[in-house]
N, C-alpha and C. Protein backbone atom coordinates (compact mmCIF):
# COMPACT_ATOMS: atom_id res chain seq x y z
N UNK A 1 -11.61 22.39 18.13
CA UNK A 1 -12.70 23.19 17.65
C UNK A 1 -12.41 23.71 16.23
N UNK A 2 -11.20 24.31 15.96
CA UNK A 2 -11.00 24.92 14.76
C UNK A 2 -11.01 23.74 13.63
N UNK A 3 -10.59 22.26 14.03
CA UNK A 3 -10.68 21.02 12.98
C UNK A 3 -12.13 20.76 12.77
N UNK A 4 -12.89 21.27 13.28
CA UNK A 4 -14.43 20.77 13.17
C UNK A 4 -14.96 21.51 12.22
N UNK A 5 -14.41 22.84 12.67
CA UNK A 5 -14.93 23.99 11.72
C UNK A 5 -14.30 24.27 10.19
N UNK A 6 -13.20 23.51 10.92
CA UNK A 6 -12.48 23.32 8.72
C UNK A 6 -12.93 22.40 8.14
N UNK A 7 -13.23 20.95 9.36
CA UNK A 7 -13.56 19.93 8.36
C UNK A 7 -12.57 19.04 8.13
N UNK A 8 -11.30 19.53 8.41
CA UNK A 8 -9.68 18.93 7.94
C UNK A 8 -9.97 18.18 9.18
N UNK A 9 -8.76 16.78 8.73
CA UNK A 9 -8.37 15.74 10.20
C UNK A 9 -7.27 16.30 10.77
N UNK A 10 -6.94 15.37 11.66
CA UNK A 10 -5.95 16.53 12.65
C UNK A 10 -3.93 15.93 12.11
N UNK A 11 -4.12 14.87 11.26
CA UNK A 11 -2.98 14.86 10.28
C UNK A 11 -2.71 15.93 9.52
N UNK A 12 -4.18 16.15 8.64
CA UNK A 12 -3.37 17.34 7.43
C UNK A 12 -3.47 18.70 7.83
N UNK A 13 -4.21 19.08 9.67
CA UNK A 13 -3.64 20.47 10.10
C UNK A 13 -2.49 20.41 10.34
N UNK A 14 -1.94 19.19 11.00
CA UNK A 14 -0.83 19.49 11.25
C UNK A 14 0.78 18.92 10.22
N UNK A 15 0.42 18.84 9.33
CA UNK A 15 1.51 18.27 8.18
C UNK A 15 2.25 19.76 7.68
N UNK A 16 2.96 19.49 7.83
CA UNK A 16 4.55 20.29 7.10
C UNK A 16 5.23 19.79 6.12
N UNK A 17 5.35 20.81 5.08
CA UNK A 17 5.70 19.87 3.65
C UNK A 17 7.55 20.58 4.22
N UNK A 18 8.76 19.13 3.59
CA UNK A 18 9.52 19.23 4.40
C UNK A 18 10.89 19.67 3.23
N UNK A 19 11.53 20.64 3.02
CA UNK A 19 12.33 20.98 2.22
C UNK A 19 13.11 19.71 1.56
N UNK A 20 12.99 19.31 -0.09
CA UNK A 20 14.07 18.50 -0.71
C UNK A 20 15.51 19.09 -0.70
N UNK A 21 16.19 18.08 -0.38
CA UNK A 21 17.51 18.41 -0.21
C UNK A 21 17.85 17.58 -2.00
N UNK A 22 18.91 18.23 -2.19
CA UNK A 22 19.74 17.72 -3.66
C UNK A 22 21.03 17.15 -3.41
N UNK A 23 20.95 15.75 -3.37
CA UNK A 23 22.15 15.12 -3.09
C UNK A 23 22.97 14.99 -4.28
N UNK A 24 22.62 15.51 -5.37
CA UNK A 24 23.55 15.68 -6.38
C UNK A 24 24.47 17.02 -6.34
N UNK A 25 24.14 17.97 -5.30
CA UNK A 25 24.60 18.99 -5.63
C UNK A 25 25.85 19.56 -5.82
N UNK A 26 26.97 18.82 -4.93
CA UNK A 26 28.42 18.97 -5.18
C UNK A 26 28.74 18.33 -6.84
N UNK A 27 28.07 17.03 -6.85
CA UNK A 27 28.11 16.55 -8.41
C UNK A 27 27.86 17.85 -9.88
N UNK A 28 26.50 18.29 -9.52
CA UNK A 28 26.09 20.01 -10.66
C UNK A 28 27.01 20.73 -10.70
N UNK A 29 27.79 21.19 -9.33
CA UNK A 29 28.58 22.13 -9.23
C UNK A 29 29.58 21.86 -9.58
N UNK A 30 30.29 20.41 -10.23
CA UNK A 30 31.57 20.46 -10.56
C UNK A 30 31.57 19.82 -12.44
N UNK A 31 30.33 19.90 -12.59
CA UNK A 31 29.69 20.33 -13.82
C UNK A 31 29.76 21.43 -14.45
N UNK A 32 29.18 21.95 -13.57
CA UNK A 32 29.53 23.50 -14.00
C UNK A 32 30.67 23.93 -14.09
N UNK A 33 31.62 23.42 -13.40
CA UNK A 33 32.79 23.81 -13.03
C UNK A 33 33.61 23.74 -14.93
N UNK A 34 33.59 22.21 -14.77
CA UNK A 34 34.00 21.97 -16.00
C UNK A 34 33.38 22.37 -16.89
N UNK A 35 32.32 22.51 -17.39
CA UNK A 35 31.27 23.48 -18.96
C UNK A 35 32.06 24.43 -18.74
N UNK A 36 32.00 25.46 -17.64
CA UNK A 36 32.56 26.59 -17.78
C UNK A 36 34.14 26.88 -18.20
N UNK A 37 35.38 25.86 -17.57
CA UNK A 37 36.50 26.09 -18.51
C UNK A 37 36.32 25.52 -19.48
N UNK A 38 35.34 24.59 -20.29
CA UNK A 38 35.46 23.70 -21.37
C UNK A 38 34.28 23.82 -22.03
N UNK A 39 33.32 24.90 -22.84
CA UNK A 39 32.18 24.99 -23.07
C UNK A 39 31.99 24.13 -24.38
N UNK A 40 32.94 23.38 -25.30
CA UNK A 40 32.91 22.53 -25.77
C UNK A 40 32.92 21.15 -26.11
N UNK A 41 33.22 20.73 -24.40
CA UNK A 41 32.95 19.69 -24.37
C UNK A 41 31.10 18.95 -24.20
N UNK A 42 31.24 17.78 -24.53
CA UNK A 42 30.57 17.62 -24.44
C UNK A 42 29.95 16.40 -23.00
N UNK A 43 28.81 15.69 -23.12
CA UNK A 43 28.76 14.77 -21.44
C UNK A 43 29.53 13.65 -21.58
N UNK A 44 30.20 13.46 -22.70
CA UNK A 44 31.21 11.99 -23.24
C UNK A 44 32.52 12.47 -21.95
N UNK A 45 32.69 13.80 -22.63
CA UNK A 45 34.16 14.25 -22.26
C UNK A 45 33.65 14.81 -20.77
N UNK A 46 33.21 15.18 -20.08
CA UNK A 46 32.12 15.77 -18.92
C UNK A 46 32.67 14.52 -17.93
N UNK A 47 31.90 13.24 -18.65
CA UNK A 47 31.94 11.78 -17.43
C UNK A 47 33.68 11.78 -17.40
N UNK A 48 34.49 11.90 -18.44
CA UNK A 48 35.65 11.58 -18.43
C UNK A 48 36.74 12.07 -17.43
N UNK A 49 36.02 13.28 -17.34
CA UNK A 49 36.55 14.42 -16.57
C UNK A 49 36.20 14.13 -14.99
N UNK A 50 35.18 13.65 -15.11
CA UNK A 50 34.34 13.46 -13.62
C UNK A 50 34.83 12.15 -13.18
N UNK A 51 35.31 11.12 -13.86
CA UNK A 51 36.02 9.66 -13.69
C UNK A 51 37.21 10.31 -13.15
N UNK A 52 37.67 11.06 -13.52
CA UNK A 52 39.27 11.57 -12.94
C UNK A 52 39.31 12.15 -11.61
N UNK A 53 37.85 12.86 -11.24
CA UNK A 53 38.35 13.14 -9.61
C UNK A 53 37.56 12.20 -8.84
N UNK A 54 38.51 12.73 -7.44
CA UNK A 54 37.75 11.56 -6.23
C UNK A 54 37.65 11.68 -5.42
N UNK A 55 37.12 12.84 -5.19
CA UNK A 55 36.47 13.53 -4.07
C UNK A 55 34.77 13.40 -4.81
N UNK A 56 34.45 13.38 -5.42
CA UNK A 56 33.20 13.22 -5.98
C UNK A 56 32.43 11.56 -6.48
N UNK A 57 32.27 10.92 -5.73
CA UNK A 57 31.46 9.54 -6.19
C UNK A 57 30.77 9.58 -7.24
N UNK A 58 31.62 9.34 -8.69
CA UNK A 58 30.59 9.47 -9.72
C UNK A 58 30.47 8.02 -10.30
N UNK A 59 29.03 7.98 -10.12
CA UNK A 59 28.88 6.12 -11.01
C UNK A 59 27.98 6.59 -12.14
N UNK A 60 28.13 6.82 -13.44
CA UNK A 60 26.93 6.88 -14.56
C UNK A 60 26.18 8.12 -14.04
N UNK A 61 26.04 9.21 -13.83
CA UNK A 61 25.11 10.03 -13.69
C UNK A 61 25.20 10.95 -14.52
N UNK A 62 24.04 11.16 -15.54
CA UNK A 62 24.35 12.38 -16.47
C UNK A 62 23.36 13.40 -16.13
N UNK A 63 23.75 14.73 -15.52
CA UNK A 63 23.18 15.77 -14.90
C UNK A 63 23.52 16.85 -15.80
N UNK A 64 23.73 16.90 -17.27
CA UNK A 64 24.33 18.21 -17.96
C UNK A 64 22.64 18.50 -18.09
């Protein structure tokens, strides 16, 4: 009854928009990590830094 009276189909009463998750996010945070002891570097020296650890899967991603 209430879909008749909105007019809406019974998909978009019932659709839930569904939180984005950020699968980069351990990646930002160790970005930050480094800007913050190194506010002079730049994303040359950033990837260089990020090639060195490996706990973090970094292939080419520039997130500065």
């Amino acid at each position: 009854m209430l879909l008749e009276i909105t007019g809406l189909s019974r998909s978009v009463f019932f659709y839930h928009i569904k939180p984005k998750t950020d699968k980069d996010e351990a990646l930002r945070a160790e970005i930050k990590k480094i800007k913050a002891r190194h506010p002079e570097y730049g994303y040359h020296r950033v990837a260089a830094e990020l090639k060195g650890l490996s706990p973090i899967q970094y292939h080419r991603q520039s997130l500065i």
